[in-house]
C-alpha atoms as a PDB file:
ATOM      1  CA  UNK A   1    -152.782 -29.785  10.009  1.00  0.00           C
ATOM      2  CA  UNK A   2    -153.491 -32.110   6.648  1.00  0.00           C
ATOM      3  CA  UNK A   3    -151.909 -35.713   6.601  1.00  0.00           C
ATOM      4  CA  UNK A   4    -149.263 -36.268   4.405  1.00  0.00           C
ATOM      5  CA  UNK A   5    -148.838 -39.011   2.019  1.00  0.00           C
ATOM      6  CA  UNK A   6    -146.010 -39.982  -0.288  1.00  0.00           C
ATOM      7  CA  UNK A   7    -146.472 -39.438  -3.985  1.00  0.00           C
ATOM      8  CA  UNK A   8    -144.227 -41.182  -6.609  1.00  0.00           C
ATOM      9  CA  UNK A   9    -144.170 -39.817  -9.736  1.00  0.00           C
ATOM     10  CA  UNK A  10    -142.826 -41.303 -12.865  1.00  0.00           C
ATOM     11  CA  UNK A  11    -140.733 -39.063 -15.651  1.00  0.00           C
ATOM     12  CA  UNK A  12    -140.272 -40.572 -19.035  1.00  0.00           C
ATOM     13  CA  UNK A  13    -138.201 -39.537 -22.072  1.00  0.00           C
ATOM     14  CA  UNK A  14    -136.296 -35.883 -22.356  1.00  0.00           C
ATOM     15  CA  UNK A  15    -137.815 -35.271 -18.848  1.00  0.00           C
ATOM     16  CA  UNK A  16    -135.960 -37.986 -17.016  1.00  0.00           C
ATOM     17  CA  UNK A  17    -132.129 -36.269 -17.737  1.00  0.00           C
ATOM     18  CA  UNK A  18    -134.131 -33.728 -15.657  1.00  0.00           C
ATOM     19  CA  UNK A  19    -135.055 -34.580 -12.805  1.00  0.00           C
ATOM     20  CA  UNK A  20    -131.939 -37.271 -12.989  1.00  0.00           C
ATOM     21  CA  UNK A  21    -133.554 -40.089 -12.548  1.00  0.00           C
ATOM     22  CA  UNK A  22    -136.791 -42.085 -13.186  1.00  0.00           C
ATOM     23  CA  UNK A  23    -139.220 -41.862 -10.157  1.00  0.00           C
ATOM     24  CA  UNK A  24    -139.065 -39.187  -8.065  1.00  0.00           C
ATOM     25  CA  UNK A  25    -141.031 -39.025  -4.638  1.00  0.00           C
ATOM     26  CA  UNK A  26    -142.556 -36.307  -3.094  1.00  0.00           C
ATOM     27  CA  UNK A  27    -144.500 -35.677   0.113  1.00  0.00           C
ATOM     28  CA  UNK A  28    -147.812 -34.009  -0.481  1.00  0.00           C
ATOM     29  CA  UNK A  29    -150.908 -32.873   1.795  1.00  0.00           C
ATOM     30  CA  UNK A  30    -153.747 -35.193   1.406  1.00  0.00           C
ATOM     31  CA  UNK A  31    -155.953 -33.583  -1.021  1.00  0.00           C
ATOM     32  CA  UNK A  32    -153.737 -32.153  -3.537  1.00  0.00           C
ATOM     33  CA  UNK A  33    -154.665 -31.741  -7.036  1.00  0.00           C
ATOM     34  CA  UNK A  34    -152.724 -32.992 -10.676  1.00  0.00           C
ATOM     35  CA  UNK A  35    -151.983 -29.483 -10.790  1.00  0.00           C
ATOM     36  CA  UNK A  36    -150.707 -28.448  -7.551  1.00  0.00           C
ATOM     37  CA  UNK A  37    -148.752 -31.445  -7.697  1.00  0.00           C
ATOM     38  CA  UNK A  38    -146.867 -29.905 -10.623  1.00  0.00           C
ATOM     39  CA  UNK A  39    -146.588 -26.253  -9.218  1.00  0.00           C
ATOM     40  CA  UNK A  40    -145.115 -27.940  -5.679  1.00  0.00           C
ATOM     41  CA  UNK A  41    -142.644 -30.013  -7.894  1.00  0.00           C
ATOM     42  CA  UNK A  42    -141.444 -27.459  -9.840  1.00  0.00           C
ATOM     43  CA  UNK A  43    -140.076 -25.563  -6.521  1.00  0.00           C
ATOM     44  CA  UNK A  44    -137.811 -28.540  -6.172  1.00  0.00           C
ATOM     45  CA  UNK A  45    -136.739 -28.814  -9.606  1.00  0.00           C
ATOM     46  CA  UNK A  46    -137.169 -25.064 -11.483  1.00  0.00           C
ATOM     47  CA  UNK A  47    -135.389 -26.534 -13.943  1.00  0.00           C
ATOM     48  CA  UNK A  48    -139.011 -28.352 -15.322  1.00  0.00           C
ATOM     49  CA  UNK A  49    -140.834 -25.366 -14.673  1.00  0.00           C
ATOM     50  CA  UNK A  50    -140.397 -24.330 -18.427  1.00  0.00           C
ATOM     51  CA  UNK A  51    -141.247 -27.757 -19.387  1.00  0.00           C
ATOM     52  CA  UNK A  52    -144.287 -28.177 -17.188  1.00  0.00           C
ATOM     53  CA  UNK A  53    -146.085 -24.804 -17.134  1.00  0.00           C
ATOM     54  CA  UNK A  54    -147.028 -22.104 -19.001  1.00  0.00           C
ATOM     55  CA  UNK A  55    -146.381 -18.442 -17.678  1.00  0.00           C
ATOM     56  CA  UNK A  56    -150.339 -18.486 -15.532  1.00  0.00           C
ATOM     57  CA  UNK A  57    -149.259 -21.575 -13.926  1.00  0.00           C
ATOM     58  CA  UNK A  58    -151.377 -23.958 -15.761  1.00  0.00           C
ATOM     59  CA  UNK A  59    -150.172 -27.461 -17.551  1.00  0.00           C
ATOM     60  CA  UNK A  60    -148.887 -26.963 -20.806  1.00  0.00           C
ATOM     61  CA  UNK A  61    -151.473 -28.668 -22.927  1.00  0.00           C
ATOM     62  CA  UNK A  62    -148.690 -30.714 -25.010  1.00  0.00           C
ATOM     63  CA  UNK A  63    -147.494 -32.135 -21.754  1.00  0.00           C
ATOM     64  CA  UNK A  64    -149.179 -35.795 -20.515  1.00  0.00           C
ATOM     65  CA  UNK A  65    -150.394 -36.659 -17.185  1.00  0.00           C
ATOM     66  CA  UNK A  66    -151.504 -39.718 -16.452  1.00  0.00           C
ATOM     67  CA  UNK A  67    -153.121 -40.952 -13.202  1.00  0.00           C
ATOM     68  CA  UNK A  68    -153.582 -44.599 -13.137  1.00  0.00           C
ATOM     69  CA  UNK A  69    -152.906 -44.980 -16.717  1.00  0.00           C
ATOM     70  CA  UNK A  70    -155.633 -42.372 -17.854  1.00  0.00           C
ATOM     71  CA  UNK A  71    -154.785 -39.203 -19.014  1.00  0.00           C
ATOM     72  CA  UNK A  72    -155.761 -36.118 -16.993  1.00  0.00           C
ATOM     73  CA  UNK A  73    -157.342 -34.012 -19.645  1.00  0.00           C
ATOM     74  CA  UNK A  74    -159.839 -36.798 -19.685  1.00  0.00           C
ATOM     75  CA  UNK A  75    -160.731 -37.214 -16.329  1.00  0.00           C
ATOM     76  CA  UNK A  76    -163.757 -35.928 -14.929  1.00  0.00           C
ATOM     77  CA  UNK A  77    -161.583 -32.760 -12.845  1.00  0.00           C
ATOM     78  CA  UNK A  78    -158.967 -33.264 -15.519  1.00  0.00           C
ATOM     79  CA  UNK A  79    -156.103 -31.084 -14.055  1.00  0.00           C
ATOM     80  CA  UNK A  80    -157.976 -30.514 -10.445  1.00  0.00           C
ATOM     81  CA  UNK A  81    -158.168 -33.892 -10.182  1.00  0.00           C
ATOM     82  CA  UNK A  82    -157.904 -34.957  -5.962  1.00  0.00           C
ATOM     83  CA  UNK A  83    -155.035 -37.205  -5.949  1.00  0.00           C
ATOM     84  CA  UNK A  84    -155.366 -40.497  -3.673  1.00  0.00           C
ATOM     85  CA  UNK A  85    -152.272 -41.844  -2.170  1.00  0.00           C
ATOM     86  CA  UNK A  86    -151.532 -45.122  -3.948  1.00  0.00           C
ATOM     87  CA  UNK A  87    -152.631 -43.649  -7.287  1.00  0.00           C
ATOM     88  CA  UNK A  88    -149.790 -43.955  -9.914  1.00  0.00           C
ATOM     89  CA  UNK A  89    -148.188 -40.324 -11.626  1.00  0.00           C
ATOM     90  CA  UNK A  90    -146.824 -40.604 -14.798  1.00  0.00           C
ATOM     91  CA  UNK A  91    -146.104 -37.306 -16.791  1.00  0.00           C
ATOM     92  CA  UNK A  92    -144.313 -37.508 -20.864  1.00  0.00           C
ATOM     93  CA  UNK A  93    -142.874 -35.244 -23.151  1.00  0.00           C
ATOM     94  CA  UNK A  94    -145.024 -34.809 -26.224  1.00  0.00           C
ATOM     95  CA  UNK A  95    -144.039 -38.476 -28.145  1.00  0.00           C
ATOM     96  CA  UNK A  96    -143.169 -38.253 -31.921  1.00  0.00           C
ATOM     97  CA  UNK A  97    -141.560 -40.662 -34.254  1.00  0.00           C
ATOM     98  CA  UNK A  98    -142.735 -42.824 -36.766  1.00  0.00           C
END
């Protein structure tokens, strides 16, 4: 059986009315991805599932998440990125404005 570690994940902007508040924590196997992160959230919440991914699962593109600040489409496994327990989720809405 795979350890478990506790993953808190930050929701800003239309997001947070959500999920109801700001930080949500959720407990994960060791060795789960930016991406199976989302699909395990979304069976807590369905309400973000329309917000978060597109109908094959995947992250909608529009949608930012960060890990430690850098955004995940960036990193080296981008979405398959192996998430470490004291690394810091954030995912935004698209931000416009001006």
């Amino acid at each position: 059986m795979k350890e478990m570690m506790i993953m808190k994940v930050n929701f800003y902007a239309t997001l947070r009315p959500i999920v109801g508040q700001k930080t949500v924590e959720l407990n994960l196997p060791q060795g789960t991805t930016a991406i199976e992160l989302v699909r395990m959230f979304v069976k807590d919440y369905p309400a973000m599932r329309r917000e978060l991914l597109d109908e094959n699962e995947q992250f909608l593109p529009h949608m930012k998440f960060f890990i430690n600040g850098r955004q995940a489409e960036y990193l080296p496994g981008q979405m398959g990125t192996v998430l470490q327990p004291d690394d810091k989720v954030d995912i935004f809405p698209p931000v416009g404005g001006g």
